[in-house]
C-alpha atoms as a PDB file:
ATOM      1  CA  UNK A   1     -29.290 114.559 119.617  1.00  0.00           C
ATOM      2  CA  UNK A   2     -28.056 117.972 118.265  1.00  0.00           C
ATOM      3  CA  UNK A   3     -28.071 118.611 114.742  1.00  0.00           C
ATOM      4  CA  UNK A   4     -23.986 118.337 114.996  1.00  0.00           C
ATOM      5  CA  UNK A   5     -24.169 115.170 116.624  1.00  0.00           C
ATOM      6  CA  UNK A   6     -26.380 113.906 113.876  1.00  0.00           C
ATOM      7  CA  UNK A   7     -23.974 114.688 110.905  1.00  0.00           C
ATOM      8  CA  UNK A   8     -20.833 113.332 112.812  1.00  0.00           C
ATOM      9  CA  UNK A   9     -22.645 109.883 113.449  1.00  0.00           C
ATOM     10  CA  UNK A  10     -23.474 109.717 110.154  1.00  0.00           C
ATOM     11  CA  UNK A  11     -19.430 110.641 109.190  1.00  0.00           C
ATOM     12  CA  UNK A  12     -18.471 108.179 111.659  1.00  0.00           C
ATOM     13  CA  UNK A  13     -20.924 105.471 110.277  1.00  0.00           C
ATOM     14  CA  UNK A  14     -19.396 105.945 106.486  1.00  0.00           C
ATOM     15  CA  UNK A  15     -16.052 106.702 107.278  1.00  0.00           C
ATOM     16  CA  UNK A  16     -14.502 103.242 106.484  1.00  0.00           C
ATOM     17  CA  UNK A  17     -16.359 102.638 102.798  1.00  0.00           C
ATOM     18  CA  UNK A  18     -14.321 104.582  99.689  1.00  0.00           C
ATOM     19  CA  UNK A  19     -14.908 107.934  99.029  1.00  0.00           C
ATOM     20  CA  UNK A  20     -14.423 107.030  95.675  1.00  0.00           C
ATOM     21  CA  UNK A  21     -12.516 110.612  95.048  1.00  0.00           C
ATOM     22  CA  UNK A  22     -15.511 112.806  96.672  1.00  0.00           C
ATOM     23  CA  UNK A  23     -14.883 115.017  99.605  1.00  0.00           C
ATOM     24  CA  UNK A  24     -18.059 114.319 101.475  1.00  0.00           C
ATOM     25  CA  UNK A  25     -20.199 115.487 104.257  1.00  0.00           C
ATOM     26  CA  UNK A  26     -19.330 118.918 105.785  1.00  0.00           C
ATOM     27  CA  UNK A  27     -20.084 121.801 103.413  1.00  0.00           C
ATOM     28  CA  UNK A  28     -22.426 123.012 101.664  1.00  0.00           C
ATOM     29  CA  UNK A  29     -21.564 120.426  98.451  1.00  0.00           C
ATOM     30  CA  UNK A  30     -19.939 117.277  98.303  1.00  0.00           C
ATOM     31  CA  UNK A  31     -16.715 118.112  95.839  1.00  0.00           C
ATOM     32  CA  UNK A  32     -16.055 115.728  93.141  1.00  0.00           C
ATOM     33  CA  UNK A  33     -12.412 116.521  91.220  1.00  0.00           C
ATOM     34  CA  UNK A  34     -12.817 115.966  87.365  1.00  0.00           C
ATOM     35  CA  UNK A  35      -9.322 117.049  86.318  1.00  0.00           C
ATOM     36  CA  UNK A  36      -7.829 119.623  84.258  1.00  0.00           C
ATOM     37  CA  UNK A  37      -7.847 122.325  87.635  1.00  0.00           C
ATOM     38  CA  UNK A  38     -11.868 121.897  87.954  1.00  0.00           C
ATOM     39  CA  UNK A  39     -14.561 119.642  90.279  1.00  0.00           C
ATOM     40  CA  UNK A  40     -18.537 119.712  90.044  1.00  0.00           C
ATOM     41  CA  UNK A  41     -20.137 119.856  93.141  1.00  0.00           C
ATOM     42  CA  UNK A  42     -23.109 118.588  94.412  1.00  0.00           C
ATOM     43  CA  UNK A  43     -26.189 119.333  96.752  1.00  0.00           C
ATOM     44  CA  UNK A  44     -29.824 118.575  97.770  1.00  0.00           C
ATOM     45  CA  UNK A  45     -32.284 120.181  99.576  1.00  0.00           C
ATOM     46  CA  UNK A  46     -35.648 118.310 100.274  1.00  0.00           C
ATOM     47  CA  UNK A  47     -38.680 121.116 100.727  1.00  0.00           C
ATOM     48  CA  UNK A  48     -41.831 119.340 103.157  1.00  0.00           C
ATOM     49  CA  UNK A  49     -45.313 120.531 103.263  1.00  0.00           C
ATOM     50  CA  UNK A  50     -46.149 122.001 107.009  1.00  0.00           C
ATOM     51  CA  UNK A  51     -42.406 122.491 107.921  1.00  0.00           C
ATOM     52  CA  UNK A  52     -40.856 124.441 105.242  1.00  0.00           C
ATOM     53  CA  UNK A  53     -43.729 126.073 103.553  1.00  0.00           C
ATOM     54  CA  UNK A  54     -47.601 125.918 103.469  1.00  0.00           C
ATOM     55  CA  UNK A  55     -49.261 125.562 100.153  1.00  0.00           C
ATOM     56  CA  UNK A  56     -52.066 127.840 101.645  1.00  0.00           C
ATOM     57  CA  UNK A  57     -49.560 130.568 101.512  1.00  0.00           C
ATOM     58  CA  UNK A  58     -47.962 130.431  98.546  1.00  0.00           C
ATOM     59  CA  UNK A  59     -48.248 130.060  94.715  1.00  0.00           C
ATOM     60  CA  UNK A  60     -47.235 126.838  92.936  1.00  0.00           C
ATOM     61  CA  UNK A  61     -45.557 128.592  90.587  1.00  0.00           C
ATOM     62  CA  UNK A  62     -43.216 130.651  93.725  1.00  0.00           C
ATOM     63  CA  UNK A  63     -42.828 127.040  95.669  1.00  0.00           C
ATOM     64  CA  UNK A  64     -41.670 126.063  92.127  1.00  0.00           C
ATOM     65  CA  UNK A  65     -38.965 129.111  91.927  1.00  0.00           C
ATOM     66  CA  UNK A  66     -37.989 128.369  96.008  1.00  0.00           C
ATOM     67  CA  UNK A  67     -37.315 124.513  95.729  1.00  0.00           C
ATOM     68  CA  UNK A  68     -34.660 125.763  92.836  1.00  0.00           C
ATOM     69  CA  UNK A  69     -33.421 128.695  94.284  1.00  0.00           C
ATOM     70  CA  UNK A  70     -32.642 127.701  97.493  1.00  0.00           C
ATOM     71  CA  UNK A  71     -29.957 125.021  96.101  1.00  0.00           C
ATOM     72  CA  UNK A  72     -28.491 127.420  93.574  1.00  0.00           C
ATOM     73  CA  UNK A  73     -27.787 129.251  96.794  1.00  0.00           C
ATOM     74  CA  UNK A  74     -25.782 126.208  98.370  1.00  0.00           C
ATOM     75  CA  UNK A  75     -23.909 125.970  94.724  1.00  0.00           C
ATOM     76  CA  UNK A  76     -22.988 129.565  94.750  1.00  0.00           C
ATOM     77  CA  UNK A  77     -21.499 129.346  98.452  1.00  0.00           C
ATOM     78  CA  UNK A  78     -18.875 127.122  97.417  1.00  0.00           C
ATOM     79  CA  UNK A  79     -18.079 129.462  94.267  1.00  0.00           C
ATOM     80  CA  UNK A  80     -19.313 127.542  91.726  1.00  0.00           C
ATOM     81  CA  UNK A  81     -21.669 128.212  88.894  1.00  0.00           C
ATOM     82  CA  UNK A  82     -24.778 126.180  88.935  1.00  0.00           C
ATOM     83  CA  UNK A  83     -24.974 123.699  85.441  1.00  0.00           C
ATOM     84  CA  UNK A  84     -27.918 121.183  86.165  1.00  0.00           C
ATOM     85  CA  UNK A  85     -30.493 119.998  88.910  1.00  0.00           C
ATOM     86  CA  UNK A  86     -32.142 116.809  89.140  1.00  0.00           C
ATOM     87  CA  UNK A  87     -36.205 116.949  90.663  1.00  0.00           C
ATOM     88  CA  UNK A  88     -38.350 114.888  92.624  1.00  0.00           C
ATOM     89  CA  UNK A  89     -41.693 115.192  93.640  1.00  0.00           C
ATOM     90  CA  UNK A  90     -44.749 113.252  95.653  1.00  0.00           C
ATOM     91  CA  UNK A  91     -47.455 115.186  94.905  1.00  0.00           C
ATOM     92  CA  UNK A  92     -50.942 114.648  96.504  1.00  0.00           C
ATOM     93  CA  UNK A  93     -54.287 114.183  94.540  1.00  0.00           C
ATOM     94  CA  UNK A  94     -54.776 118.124  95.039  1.00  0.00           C
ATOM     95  CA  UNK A  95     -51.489 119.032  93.991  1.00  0.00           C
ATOM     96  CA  UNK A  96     -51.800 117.024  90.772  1.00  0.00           C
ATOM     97  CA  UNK A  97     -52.615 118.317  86.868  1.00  0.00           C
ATOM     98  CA  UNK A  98     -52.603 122.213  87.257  1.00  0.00           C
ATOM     99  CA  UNK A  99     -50.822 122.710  90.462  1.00  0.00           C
ATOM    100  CA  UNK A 100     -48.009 121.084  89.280  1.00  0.00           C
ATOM    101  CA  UNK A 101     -47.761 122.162  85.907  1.00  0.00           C
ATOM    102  CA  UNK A 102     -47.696 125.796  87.562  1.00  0.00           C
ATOM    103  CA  UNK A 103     -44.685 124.527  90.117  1.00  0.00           C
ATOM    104  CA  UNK A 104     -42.711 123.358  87.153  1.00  0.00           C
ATOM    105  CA  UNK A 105     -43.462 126.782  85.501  1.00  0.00           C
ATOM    106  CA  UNK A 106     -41.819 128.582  88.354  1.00  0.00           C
ATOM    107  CA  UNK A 107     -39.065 126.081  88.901  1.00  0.00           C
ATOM    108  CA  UNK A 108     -38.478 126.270  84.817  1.00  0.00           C
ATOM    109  CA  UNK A 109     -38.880 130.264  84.946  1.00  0.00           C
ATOM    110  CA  UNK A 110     -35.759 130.231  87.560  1.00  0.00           C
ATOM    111  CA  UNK A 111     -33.637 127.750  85.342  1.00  0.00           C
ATOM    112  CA  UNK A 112     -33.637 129.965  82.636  1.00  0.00           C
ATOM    113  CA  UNK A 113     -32.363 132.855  84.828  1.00  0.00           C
ATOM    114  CA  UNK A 114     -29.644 131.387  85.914  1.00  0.00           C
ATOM    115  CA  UNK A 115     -28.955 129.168  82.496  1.00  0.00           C
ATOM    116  CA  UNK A 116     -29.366 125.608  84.515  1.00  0.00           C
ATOM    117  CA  UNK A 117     -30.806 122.060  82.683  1.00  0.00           C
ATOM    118  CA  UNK A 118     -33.000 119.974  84.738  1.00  0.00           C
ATOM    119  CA  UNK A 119     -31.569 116.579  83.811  1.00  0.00           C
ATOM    120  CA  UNK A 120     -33.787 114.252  85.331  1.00  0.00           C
ATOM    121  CA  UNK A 121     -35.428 113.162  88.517  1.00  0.00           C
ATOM    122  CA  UNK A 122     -38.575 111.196  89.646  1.00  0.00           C
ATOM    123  CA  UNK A 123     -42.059 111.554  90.677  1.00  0.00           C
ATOM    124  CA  UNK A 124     -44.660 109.687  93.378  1.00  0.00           C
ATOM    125  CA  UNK A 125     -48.103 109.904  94.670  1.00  0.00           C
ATOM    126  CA  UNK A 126     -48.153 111.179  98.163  1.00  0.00           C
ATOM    127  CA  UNK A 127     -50.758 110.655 100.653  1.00  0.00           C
ATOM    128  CA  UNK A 128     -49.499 112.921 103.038  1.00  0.00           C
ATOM    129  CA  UNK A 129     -49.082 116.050 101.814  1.00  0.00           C
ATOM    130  CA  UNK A 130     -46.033 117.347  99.356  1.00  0.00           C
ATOM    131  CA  UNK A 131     -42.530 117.077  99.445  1.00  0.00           C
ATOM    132  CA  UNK A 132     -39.901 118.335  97.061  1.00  0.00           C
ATOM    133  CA  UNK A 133     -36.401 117.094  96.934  1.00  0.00           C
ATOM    134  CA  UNK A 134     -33.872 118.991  94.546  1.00  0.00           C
ATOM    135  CA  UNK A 135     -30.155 118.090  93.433  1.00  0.00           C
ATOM    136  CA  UNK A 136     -28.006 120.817  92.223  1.00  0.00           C
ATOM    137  CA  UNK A 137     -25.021 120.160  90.604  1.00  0.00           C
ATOM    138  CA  UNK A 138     -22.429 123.365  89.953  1.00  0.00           C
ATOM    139  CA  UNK A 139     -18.818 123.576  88.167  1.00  0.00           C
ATOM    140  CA  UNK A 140     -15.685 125.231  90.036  1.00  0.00           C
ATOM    141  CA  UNK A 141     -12.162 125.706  89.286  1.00  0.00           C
ATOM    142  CA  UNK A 142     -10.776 123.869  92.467  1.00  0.00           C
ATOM    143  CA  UNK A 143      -8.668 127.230  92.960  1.00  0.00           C
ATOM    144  CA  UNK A 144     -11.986 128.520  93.396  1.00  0.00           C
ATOM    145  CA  UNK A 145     -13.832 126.180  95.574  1.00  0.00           C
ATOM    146  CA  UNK A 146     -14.791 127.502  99.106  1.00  0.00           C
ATOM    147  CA  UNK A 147     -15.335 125.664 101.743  1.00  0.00           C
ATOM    148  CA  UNK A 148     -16.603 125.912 105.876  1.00  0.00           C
ATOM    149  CA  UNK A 149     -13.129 124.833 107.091  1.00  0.00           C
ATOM    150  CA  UNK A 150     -11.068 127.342 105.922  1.00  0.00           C
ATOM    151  CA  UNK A 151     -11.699 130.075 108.567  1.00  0.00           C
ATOM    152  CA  UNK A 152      -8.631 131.874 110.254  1.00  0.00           C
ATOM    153  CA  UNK A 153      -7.864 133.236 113.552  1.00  0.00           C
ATOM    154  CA  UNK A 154      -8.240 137.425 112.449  1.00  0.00           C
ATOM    155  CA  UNK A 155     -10.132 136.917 109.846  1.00  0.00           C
ATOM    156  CA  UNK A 156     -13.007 139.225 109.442  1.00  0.00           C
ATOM    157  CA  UNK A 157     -16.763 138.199 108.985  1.00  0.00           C
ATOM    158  CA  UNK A 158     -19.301 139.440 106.404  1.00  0.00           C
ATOM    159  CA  UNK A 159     -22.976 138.870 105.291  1.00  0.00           C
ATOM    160  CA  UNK A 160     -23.756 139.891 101.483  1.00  0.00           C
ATOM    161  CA  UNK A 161     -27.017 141.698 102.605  1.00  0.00           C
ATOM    162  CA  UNK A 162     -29.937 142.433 105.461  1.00  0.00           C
ATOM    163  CA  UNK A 163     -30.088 139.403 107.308  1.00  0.00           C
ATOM    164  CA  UNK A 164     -33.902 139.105 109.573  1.00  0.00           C
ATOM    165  CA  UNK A 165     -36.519 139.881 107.083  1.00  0.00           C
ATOM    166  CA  UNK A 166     -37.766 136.327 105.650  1.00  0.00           C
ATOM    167  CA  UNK A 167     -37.893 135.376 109.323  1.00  0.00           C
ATOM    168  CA  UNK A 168     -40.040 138.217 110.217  1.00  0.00           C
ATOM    169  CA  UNK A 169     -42.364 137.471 107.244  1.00  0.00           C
ATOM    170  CA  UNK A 170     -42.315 133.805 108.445  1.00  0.00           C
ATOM    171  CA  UNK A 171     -43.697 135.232 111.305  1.00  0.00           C
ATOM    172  CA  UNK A 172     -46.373 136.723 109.307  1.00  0.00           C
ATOM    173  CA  UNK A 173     -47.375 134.017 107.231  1.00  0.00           C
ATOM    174  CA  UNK A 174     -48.131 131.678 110.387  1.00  0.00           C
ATOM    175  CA  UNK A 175     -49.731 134.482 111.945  1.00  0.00           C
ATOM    176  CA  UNK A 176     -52.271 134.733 108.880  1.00  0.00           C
ATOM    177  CA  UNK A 177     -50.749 137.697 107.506  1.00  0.00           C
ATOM    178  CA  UNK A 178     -49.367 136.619 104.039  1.00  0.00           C
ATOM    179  CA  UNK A 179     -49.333 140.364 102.126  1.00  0.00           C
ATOM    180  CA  UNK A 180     -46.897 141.654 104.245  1.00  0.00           C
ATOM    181  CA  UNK A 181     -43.801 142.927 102.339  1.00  0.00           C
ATOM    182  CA  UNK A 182     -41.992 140.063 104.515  1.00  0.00           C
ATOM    183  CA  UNK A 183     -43.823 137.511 103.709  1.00  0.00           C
ATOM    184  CA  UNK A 184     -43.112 138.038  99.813  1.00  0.00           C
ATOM    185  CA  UNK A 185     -39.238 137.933 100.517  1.00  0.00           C
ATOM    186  CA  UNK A 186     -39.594 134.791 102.687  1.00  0.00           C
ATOM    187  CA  UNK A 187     -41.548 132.977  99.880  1.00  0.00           C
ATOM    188  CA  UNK A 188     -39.062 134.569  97.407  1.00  0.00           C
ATOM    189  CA  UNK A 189     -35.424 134.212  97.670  1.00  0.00           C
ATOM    190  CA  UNK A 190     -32.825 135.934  95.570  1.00  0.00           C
ATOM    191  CA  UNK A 191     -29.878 133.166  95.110  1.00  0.00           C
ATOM    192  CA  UNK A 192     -26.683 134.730  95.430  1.00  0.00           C
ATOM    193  CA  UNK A 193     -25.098 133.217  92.041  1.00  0.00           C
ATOM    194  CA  UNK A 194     -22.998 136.234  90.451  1.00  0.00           C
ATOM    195  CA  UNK A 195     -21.650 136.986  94.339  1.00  0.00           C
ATOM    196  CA  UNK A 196     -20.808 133.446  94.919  1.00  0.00           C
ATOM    197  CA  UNK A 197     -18.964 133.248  91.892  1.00  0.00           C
ATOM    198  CA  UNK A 198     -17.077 136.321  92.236  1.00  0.00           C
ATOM    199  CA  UNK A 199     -15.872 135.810  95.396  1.00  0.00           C
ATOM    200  CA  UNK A 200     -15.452 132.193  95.025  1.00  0.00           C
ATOM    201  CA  UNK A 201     -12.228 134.038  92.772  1.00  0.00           C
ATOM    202  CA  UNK A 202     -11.100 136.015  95.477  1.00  0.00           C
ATOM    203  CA  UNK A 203      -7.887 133.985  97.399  1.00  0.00           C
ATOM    204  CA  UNK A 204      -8.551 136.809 100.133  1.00  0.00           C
ATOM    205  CA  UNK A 205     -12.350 135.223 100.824  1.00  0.00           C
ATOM    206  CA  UNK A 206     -11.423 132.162 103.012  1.00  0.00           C
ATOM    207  CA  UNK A 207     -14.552 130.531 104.495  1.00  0.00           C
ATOM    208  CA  UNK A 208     -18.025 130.801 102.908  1.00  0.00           C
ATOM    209  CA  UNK A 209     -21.539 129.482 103.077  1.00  0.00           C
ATOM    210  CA  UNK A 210     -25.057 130.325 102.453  1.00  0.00           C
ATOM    211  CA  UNK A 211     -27.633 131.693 105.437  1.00  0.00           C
ATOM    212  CA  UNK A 212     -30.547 129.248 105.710  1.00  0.00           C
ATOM    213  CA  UNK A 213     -30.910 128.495 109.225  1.00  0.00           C
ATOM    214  CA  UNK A 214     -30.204 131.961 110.743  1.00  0.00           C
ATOM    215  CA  UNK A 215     -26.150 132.947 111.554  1.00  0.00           C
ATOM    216  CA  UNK A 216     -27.065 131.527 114.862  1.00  0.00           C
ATOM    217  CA  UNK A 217     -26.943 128.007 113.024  1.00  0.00           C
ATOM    218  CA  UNK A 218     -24.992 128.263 110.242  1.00  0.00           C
ATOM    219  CA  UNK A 219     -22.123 130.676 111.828  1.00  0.00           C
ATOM    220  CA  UNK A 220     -21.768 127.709 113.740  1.00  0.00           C
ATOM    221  CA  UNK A 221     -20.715 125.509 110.814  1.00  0.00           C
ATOM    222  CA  UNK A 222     -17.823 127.577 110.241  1.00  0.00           C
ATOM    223  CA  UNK A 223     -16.443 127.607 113.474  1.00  0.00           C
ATOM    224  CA  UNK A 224     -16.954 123.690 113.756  1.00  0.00           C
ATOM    225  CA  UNK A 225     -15.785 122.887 110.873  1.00  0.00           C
ATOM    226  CA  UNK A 226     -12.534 125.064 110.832  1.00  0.00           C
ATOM    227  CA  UNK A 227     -11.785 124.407 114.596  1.00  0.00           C
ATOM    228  CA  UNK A 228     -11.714 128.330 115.486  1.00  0.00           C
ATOM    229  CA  UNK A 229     -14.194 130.738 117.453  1.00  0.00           C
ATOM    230  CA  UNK A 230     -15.927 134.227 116.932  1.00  0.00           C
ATOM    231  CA  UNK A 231     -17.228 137.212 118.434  1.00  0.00           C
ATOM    232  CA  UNK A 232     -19.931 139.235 116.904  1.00  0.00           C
ATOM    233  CA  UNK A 233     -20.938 142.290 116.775  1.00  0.00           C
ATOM    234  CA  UNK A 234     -24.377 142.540 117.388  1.00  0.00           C
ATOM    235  CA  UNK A 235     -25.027 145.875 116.937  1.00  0.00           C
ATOM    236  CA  UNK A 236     -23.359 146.024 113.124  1.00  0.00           C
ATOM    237  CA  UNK A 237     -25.732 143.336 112.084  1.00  0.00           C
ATOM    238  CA  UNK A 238     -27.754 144.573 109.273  1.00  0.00           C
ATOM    239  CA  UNK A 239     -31.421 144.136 109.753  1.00  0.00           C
ATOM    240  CA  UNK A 240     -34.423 145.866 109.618  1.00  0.00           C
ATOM    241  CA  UNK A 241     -36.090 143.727 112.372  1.00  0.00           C
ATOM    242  CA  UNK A 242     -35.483 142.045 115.998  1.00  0.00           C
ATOM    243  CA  UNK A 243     -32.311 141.052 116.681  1.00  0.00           C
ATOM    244  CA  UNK A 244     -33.244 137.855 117.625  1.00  0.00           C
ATOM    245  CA  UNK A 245     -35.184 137.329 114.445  1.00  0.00           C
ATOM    246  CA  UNK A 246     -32.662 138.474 112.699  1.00  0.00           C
ATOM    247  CA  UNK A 247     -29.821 135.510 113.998  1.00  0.00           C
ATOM    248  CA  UNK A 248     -32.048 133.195 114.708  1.00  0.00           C
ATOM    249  CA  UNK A 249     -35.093 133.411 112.020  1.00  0.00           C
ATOM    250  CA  UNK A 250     -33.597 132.054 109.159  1.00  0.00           C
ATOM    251  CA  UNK A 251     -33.849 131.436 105.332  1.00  0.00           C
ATOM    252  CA  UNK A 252     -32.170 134.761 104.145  1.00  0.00           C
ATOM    253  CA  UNK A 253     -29.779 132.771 101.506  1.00  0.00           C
ATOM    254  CA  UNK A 254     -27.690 135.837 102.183  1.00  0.00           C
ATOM    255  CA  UNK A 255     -23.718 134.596 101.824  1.00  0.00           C
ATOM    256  CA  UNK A 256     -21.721 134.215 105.188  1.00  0.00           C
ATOM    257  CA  UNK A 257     -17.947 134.649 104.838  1.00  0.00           C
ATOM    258  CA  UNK A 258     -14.382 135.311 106.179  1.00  0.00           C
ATOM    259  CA  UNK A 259     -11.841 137.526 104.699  1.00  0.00           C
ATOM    260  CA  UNK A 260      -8.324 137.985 105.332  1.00  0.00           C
ATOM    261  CA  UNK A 261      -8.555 141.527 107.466  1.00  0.00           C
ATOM    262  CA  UNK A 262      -5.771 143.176 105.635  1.00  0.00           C
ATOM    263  CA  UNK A 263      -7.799 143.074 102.226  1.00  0.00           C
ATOM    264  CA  UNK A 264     -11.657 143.497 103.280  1.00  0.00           C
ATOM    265  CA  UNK A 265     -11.757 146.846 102.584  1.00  0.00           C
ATOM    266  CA  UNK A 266      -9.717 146.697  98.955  1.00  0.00           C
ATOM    267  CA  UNK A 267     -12.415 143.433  98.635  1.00  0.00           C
ATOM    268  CA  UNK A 268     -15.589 145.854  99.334  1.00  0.00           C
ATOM    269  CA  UNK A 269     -14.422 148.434  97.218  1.00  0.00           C
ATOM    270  CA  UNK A 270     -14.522 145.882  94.198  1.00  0.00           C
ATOM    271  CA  UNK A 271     -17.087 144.241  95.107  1.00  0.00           C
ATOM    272  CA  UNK A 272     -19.017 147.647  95.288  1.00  0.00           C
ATOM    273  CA  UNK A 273     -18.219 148.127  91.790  1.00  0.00           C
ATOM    274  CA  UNK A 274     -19.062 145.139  90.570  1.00  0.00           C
ATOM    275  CA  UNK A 275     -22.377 144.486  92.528  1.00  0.00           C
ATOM    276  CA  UNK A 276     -23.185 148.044  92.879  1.00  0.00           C
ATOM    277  CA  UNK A 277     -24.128 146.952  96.548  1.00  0.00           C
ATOM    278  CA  UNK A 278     -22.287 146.550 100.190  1.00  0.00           C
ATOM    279  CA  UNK A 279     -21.409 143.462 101.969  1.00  0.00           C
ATOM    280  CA  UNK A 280     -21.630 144.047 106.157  1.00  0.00           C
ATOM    281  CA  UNK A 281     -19.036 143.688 108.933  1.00  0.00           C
ATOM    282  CA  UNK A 282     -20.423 141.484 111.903  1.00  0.00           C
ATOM    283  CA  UNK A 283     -17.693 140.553 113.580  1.00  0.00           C
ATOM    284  CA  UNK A 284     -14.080 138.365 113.539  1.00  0.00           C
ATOM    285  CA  UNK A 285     -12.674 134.784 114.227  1.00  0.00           C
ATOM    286  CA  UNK A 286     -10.921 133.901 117.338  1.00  0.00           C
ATOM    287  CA  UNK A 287      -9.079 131.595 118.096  1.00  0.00           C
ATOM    288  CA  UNK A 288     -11.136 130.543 120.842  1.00  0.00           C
ATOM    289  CA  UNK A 289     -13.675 127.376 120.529  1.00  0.00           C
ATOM    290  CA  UNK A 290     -17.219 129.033 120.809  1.00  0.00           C
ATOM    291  CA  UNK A 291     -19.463 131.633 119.313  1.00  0.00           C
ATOM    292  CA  UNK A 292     -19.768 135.262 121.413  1.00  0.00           C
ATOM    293  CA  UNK A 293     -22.030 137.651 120.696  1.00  0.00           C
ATOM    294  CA  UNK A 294     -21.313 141.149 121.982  1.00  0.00           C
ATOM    295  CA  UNK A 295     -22.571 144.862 122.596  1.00  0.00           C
ATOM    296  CA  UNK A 296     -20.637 147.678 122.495  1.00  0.00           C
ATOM    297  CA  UNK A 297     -17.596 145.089 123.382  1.00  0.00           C
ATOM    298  CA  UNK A 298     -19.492 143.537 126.393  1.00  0.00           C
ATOM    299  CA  UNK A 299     -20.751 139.965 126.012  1.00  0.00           C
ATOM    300  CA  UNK A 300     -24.498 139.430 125.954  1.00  0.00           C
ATOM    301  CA  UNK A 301     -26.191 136.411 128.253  1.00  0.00           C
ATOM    302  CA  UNK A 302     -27.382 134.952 125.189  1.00  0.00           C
ATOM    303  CA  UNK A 303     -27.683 131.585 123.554  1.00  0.00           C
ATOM    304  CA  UNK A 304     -29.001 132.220 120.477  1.00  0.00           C
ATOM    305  CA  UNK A 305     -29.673 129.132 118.080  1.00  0.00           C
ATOM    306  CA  UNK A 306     -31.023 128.836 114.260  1.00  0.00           C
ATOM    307  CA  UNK A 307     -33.963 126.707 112.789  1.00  0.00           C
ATOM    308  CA  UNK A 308     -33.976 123.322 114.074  1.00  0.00           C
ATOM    309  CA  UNK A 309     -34.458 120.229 111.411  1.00  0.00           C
ATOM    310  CA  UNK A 310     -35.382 117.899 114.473  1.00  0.00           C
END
């Protein structure tokens, strides 16, 4: 069973019990409305020794920083500004006492940054290695709220950054090489918070979401979830790597997004002024059903996918 075909069994499995005013499974968040113009949101992201990291390769105190960061990042791709998390934790004997008082160090160091409470949470023994499980919780204006489903037909498609380079140091770190300027960004990402936000106000922005499984993947949500197609343009992808890597590889937390094509230029302008950085063209909707990856305008015999969870 695909990945897809997971999440809609599980929508078709819950679709008759009350949604009790959430909008549920599909983006990034679930959206709860708490009136007066504004819903929190709410995500969770569950981190498990000898898939997503290896505690041979990194610091407790960076895991610590990553397990946050990579849910502020699912927060800031529907626009919202992150307010609290909630943690759990099964730690094993080894992880215990000063492992995991340098973890919470890290995951505390990244809460201040970004001005976030950890509110609670839970904690286990684990006898088979460590997993993390976070809960982020963010605030939105509904105005503001962006979602997968709102992709057009015309509407042009941007990346907030280099997309390829934690999936090249990914490569390193199961290769044995884990001082390689890659590996540092792969155990290291930058949530987009301040970008999210911004362009979370922007009624031009349509679509969004947050890179984690390579555009391969998460491209893919888009397109499902608003019922429209794409081609890209492979050869405006920003990346200092492979191509393939750079699709495909994964965990960039760069933000993915659609603009009305008549204001992406006034939007870059702004958001150059703002950010003091560029967002990158890759490519448009169609109004086709499937993903198309191009060179120079000629379709590539490709069939490129993201990071599998199963």
């Amino acid at each position: 069973m695909t990945e897809f075909g997971f999440i809609d069994r599980i929508k078709d499995l819950f679709a008759t019990l009350p949604d009790n005013g959430f909008e549920g499974i599909g983006d990034d968040c679930a959206v709860l409305p708490v009136g007066g113009g504004e819903s929190l949101v709410f995500t969770t992201d569950m981190l498990a020794e000898g898939v997503h990291f290896l505690r041979t390769a990194t610091s407790a105190r960076g895991l610590g920083r990553k397990s946050l960061a990579v849910n502020l990042s699912d927060v800031a791709a529907m626009g919202a500004r992150p307010v609290a998390t909630l943690l759990s934790i099964a730690l094993p004997a080894d992880a215990a006492d000063a492992w995991a008082a340098e973890f919470m160090l890290g995951y505390r160091e990244l809460s201040e940054e970004f001005g976030v409470t950890l509110a609670g949470g839970d904690t286990t023994r684990s006898l088979s290695g460590l997993t993390i499980n976070v809960t982020a919780i963010g605030r939105a204006a509904d105005a503001h709220l962006k979602r997968r489903s709102d992709a057009r037909p015309g509407d042009v498609i941007f990346t907030a950054g280099e997309l390829g380079t934690s999936g090249a140091g990914l490569q390193d770190i199961l290769a044995g090489r884990c001082d390689t300027p890659a590996a540092a960004v792969h155990r290291n990402p930058q949530p987009q918070v301040a970008e999210g936000i911004w362009l979370g106000e922007r009624p031009e922005v349509h679509a969004m979401m947050d890179i984690s499984d390579g555009i391969a993947s998460d491209l893919r949500h888009i397109l499902h979830q608003s019922g429209v197609g794409a081609e890209v343009d492979t050869e405006c992808i920003p990346t200092p790597v492979d191509l393939e890597t750079a699709v495909s590889g994964g965990e960039d937390y760069k933000l993915l997004f659609t603009v009305a094509p008549e204001s992406a230029n006034t939007l870059l302008s702004n958001y150059r002024l703002r950010f003091g950085d560029e967002f990158h063209f890759i490519g448009r909707i169609t109004g086709g059903n499937h993903l198309e990856w191009l060179r120079n305008g000629t379709p590539l015999p490709v069939d490129w996918q993201g990071f599998r969870h199963y």
